[in-house]
C-alpha atoms as a PDB file:
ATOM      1  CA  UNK A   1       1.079  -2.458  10.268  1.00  0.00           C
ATOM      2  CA  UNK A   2       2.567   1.133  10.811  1.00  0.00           C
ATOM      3  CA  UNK A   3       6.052   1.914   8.983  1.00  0.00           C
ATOM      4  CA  UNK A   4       8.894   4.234  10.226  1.00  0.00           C
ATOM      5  CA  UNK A   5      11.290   5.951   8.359  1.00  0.00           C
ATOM      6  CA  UNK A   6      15.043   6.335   9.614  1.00  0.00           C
ATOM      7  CA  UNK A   7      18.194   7.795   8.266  1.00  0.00           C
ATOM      8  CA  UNK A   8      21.637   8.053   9.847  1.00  0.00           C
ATOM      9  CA  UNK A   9      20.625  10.203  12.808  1.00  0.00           C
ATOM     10  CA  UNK A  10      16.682   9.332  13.770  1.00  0.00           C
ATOM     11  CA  UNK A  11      13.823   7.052  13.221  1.00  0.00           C
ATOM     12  CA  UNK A  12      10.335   9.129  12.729  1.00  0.00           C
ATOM     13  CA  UNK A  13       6.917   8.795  11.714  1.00  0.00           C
ATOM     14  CA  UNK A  14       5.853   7.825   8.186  1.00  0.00           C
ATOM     15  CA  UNK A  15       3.332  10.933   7.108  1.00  0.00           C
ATOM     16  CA  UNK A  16       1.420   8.064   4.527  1.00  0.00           C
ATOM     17  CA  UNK A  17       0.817   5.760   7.568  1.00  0.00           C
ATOM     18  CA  UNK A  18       0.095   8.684  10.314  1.00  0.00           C
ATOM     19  CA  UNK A  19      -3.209   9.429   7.693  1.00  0.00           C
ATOM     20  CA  UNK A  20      -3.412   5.174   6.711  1.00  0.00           C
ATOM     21  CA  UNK A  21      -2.797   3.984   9.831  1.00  0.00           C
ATOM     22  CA  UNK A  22      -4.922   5.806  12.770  1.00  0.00           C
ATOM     23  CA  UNK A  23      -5.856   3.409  15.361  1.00  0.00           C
ATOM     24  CA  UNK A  24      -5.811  -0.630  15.384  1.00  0.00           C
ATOM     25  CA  UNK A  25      -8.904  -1.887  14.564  1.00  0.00           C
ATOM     26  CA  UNK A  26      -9.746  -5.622  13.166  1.00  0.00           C
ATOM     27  CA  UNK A  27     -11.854  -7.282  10.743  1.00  0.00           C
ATOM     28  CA  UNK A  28     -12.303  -4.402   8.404  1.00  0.00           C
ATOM     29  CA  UNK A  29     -11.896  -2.939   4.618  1.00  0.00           C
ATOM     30  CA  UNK A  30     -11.026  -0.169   2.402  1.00  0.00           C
ATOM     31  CA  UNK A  31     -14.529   0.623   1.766  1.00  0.00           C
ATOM     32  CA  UNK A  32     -14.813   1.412   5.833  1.00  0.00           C
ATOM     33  CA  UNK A  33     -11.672   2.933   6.260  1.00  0.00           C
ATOM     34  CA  UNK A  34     -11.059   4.753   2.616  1.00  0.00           C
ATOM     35  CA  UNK A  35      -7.770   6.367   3.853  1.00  0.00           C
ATOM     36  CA  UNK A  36      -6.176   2.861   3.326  1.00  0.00           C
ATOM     37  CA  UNK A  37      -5.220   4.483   0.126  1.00  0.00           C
ATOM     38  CA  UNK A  38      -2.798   6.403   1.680  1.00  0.00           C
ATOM     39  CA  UNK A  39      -0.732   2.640   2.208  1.00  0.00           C
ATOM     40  CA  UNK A  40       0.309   1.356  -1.192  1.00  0.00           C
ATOM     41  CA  UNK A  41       3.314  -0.513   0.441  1.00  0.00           C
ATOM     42  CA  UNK A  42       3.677  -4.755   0.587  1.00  0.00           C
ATOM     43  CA  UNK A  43       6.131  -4.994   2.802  1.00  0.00           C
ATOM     44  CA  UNK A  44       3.975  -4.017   6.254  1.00  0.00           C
ATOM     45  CA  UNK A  45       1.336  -6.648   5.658  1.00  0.00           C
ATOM     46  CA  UNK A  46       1.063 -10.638   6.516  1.00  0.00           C
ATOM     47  CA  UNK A  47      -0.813 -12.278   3.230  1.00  0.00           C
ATOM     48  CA  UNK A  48      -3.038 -15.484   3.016  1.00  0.00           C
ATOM     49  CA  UNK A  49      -1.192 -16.967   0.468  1.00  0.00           C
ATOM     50  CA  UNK A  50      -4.755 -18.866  -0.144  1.00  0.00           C
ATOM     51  CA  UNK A  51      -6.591 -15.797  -0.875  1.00  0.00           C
ATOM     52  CA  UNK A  52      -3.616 -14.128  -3.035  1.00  0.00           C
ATOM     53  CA  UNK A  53      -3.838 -17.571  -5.346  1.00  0.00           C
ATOM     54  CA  UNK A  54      -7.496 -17.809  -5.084  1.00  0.00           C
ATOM     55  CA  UNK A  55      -8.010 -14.181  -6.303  1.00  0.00           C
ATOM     56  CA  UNK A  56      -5.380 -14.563  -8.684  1.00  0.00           C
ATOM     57  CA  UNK A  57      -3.760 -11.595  -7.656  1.00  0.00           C
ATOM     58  CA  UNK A  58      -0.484 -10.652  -9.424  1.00  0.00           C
ATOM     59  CA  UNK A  59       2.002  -7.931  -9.621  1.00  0.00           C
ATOM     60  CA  UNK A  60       2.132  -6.062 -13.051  1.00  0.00           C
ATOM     61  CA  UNK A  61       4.326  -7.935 -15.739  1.00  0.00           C
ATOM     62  CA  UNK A  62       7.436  -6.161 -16.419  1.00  0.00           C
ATOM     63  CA  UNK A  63       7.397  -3.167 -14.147  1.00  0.00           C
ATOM     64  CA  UNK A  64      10.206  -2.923 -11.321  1.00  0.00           C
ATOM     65  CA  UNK A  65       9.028   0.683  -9.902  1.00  0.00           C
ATOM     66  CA  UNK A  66       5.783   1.280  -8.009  1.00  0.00           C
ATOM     67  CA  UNK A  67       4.439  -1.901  -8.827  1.00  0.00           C
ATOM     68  CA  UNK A  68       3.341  -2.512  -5.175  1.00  0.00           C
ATOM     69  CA  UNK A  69       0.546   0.250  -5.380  1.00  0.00           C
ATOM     70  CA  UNK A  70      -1.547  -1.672  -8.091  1.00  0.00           C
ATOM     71  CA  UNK A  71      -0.787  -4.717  -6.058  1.00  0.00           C
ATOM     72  CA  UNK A  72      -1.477  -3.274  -2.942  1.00  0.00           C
ATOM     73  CA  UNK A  73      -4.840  -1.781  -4.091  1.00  0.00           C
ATOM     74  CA  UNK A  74      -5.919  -5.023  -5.671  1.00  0.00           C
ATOM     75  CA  UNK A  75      -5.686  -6.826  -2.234  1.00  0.00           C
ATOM     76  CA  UNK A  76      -7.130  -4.333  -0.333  1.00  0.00           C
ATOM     77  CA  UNK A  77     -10.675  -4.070  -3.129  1.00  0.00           C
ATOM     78  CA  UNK A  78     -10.720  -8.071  -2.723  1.00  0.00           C
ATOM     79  CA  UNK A  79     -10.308  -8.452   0.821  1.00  0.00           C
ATOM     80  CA  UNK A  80     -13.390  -9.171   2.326  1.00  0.00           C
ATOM     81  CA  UNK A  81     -11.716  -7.945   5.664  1.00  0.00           C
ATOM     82  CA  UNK A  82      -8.175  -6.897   6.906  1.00  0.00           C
ATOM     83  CA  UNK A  83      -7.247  -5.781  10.119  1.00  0.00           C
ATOM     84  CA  UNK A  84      -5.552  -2.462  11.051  1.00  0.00           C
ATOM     85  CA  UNK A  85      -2.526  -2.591  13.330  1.00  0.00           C
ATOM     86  CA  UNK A  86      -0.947   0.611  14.923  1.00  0.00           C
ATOM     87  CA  UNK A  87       2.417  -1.440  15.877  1.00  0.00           C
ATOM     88  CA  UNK A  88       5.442  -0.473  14.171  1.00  0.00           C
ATOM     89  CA  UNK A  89       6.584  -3.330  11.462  1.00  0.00           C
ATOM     90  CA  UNK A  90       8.875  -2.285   9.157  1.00  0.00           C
ATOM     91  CA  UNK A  91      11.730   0.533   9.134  1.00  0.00           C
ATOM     92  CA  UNK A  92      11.845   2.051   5.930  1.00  0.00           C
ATOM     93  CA  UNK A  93      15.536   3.594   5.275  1.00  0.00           C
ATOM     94  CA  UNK A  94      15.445   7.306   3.809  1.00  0.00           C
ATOM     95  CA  UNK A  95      18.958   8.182   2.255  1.00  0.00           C
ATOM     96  CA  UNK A  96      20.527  11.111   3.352  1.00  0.00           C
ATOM     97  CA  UNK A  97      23.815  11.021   2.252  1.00  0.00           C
ATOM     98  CA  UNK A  98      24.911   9.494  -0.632  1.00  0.00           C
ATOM     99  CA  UNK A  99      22.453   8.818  -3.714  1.00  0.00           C
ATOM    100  CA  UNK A 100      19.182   8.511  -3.297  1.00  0.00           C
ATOM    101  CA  UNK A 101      16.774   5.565  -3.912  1.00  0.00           C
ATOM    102  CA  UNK A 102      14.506   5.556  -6.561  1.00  0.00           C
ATOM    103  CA  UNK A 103      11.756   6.014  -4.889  1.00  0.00           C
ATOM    104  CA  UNK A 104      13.365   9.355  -3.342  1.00  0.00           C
ATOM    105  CA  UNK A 105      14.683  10.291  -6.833  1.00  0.00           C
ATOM    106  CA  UNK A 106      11.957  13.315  -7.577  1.00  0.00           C
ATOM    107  CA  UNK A 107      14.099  14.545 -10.600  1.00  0.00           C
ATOM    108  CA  UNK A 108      14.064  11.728 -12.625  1.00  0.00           C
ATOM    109  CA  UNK A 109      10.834  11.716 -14.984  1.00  0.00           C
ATOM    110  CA  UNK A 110      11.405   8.654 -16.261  1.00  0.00           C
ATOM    111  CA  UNK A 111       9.775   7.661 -13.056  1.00  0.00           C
ATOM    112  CA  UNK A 112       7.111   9.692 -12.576  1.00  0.00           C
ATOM    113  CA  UNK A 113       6.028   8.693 -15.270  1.00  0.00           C
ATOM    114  CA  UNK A 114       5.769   4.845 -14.512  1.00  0.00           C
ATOM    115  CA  UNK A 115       4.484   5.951 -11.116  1.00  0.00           C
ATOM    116  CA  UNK A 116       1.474   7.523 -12.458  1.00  0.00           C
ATOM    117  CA  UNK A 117       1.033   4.456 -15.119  1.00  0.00           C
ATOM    118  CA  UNK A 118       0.441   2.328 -11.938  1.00  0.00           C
ATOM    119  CA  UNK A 119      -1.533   5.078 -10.145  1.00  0.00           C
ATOM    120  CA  UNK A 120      -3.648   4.955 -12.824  1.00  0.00           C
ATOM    121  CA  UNK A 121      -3.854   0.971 -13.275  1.00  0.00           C
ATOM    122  CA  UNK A 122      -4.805   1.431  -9.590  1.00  0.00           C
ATOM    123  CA  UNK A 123      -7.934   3.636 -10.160  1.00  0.00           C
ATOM    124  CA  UNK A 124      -9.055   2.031 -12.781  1.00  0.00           C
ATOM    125  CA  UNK A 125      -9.263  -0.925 -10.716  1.00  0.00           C
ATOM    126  CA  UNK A 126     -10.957   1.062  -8.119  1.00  0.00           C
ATOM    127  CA  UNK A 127     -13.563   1.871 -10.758  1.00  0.00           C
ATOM    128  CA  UNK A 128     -14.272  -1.641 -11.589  1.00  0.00           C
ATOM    129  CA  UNK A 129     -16.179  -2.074  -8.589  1.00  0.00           C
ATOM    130  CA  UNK A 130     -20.153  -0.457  -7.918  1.00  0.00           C
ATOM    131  CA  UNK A 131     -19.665   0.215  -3.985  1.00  0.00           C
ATOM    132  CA  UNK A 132     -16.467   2.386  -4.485  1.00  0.00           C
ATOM    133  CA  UNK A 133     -17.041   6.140  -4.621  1.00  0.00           C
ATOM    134  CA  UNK A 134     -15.404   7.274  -1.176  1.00  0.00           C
ATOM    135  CA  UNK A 135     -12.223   4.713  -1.521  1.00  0.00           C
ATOM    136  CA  UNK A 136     -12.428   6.504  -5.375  1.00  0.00           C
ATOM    137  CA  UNK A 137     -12.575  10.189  -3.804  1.00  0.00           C
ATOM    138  CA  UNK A 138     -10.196   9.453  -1.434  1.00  0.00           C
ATOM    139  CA  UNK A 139      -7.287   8.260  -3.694  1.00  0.00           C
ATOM    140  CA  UNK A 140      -8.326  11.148  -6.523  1.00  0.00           C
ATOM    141  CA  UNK A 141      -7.554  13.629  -3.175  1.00  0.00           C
ATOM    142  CA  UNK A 142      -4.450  12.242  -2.408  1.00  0.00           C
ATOM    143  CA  UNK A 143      -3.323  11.807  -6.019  1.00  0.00           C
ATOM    144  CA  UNK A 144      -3.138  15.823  -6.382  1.00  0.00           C
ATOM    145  CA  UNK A 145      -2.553  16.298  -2.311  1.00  0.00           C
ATOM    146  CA  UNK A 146       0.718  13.765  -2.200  1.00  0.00           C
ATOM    147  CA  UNK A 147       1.786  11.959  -5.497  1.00  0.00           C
ATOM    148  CA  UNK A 148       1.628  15.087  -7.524  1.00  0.00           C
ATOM    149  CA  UNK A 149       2.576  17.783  -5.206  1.00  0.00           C
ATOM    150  CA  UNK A 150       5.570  15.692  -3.571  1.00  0.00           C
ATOM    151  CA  UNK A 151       7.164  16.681  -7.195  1.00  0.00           C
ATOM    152  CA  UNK A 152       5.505  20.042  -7.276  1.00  0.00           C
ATOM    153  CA  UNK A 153       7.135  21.326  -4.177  1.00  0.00           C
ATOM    154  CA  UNK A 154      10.864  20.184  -5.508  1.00  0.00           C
ATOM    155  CA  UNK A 155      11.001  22.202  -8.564  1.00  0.00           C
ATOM    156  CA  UNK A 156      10.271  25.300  -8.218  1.00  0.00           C
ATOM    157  CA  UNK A 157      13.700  26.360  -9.392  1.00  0.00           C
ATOM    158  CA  UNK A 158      13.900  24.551 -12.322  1.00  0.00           C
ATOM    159  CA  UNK A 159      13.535  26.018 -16.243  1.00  0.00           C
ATOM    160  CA  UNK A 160      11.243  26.697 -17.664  1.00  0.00           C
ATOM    161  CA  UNK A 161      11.671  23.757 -20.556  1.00  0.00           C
ATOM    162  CA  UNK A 162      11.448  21.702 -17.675  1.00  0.00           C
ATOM    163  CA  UNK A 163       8.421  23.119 -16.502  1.00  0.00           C
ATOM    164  CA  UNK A 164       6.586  22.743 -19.502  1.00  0.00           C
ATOM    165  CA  UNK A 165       7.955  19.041 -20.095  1.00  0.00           C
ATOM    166  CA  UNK A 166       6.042  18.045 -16.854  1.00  0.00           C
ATOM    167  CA  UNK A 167       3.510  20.524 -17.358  1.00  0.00           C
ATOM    168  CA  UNK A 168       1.957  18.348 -20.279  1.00  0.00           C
ATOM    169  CA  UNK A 169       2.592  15.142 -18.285  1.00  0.00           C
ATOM    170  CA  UNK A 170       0.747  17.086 -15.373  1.00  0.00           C
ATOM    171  CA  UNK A 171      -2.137  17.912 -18.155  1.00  0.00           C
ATOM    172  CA  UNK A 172      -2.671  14.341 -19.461  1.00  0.00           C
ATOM    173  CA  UNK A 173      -3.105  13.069 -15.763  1.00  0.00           C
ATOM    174  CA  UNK A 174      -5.719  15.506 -14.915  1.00  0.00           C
ATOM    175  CA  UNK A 175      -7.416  14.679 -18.295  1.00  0.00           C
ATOM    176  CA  UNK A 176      -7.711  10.944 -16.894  1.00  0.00           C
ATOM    177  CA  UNK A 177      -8.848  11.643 -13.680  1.00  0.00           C
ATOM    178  CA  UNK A 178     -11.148  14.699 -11.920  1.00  0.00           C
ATOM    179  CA  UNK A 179      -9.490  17.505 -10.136  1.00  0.00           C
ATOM    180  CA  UNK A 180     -12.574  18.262  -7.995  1.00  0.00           C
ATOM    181  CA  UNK A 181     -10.475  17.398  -5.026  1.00  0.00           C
ATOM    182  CA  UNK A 182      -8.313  20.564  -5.525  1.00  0.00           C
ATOM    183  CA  UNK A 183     -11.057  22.428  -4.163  1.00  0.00           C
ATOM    184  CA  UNK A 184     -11.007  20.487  -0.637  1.00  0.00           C
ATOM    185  CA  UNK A 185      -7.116  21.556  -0.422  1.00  0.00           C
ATOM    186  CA  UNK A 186      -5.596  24.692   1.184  1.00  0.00           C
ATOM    187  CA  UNK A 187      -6.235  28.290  -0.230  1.00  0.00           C
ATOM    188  CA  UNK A 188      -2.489  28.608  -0.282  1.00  0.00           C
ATOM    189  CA  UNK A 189      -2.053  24.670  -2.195  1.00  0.00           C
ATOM    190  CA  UNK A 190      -5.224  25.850  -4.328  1.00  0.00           C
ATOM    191  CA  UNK A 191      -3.092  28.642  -5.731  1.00  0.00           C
ATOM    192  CA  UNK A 192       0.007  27.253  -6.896  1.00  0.00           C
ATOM    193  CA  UNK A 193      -1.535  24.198  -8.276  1.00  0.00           C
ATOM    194  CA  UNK A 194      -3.607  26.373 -10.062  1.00  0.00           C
ATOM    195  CA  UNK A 195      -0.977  28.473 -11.405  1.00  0.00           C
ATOM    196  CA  UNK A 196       0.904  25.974 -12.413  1.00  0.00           C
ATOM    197  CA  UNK A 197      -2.226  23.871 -13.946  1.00  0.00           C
ATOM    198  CA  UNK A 198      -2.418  27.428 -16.322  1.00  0.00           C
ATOM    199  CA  UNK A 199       1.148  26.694 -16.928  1.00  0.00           C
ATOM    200  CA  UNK A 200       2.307  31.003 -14.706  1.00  0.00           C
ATOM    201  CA  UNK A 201       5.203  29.477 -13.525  1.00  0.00           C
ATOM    202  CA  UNK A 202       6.227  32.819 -11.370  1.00  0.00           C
ATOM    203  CA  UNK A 203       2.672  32.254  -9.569  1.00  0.00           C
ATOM    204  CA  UNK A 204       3.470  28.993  -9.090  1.00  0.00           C
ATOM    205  CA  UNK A 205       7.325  29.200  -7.731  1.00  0.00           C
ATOM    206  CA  UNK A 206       5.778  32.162  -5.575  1.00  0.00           C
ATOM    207  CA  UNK A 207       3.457  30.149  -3.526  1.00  0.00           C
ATOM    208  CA  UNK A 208       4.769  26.605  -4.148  1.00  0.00           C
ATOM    209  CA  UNK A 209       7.035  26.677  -0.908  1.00  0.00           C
END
């Protein structure tokens, strides 16, 4: 089902779901409706508890951050159909005052790193299966379009040690995956991941925001 955020003034839109979530439709799968990747969440979906044992589908042992989007990505390849629901089901709190969440924490690389360890344990799962290639496109796109860039556009005013710390984290993702995508992205986007790819920082603060 579609998710919400609020905060202490307003409850809007979730960008993931607006691009998961499009229209209600039933009796369907990833492989018809790729942008599914976009929805890596648990908590706005009803499970057979049947088919979870059955499948013997588990959440990864001794990980407590992003460990829903292997999960999530497991059910959705075995699910011989799920059904798409445009209702609003969960509100999912964004903190703006106070600290933030972890999942809102975009300084700490601690977890971008496990983030991208179960990104990764997510594609490869992806490319376990023959009749994958547009749910595999899809998540490679929004890999570089929202998982990477979300960090991109926050530190642009950082050093330049910092820079080159999570340029070479930056470098061994690409290495794992295929950055063909880039080229389906914005002229402007294009540029400053780019830049920043060739590690010219004042190309990439100039067009990053």
């Amino acid at each position: 089902g579609f998710v919400q955020h609020i905060n202490s003034t307003k409850k809007y839109p979730s960008g993931l779901f607006k691009v998961a979530i499009r229209d209600t439709v039933k009796n369907t799968n990833i492989r018809q409706h790729p942008e599914l990747v976009y929805e890596t969440t648990v908590w706005n979906k009803m499970y057979r508890r049947k088919f979870l044992l059955d499948e013997n589908i588990l959440f990864p042992v001794d990980k407590a951050f992003a460990e829903d989007i292997p999960f999530t990505m497991s059910v959705h390849l075995q699910a011989k159909s799920v059904d798409i629901i445009t209702d609003t089901v969960y509100l999912w709190r964004i903190r703006d005052r106070g600290d933030v969440s972890a999942t809102q924490d975009r300084s700490n690389l601690d977890f971008f790193d496990q983030r991208i360890e179960m990104l990764l344990m997510a594609r490869q799962q992806i490319m376990s299966y023959s009749d994958t290639a547009n749910v595999l496109h899809e998540f490679d796109f929004k890999l570089f379009d929202h998982d990477l860039n979300i960090y991109l556009k926050m530190f642009e005013n950082r050093s330049r040690k910092f820079l080159l710390d999570f340029h070479k984290r930056v470098i061994r993702l690409v290495r794992e995956t295929t950055i063909d995508s880039l080229d389906e992205m914005p002229i402007g986007k294009q540029i400053y991941y780019r830049a920043f790819l060739n590690a010219e920082f004042d190309t990439y603060r100039k067009y990053v925001n």
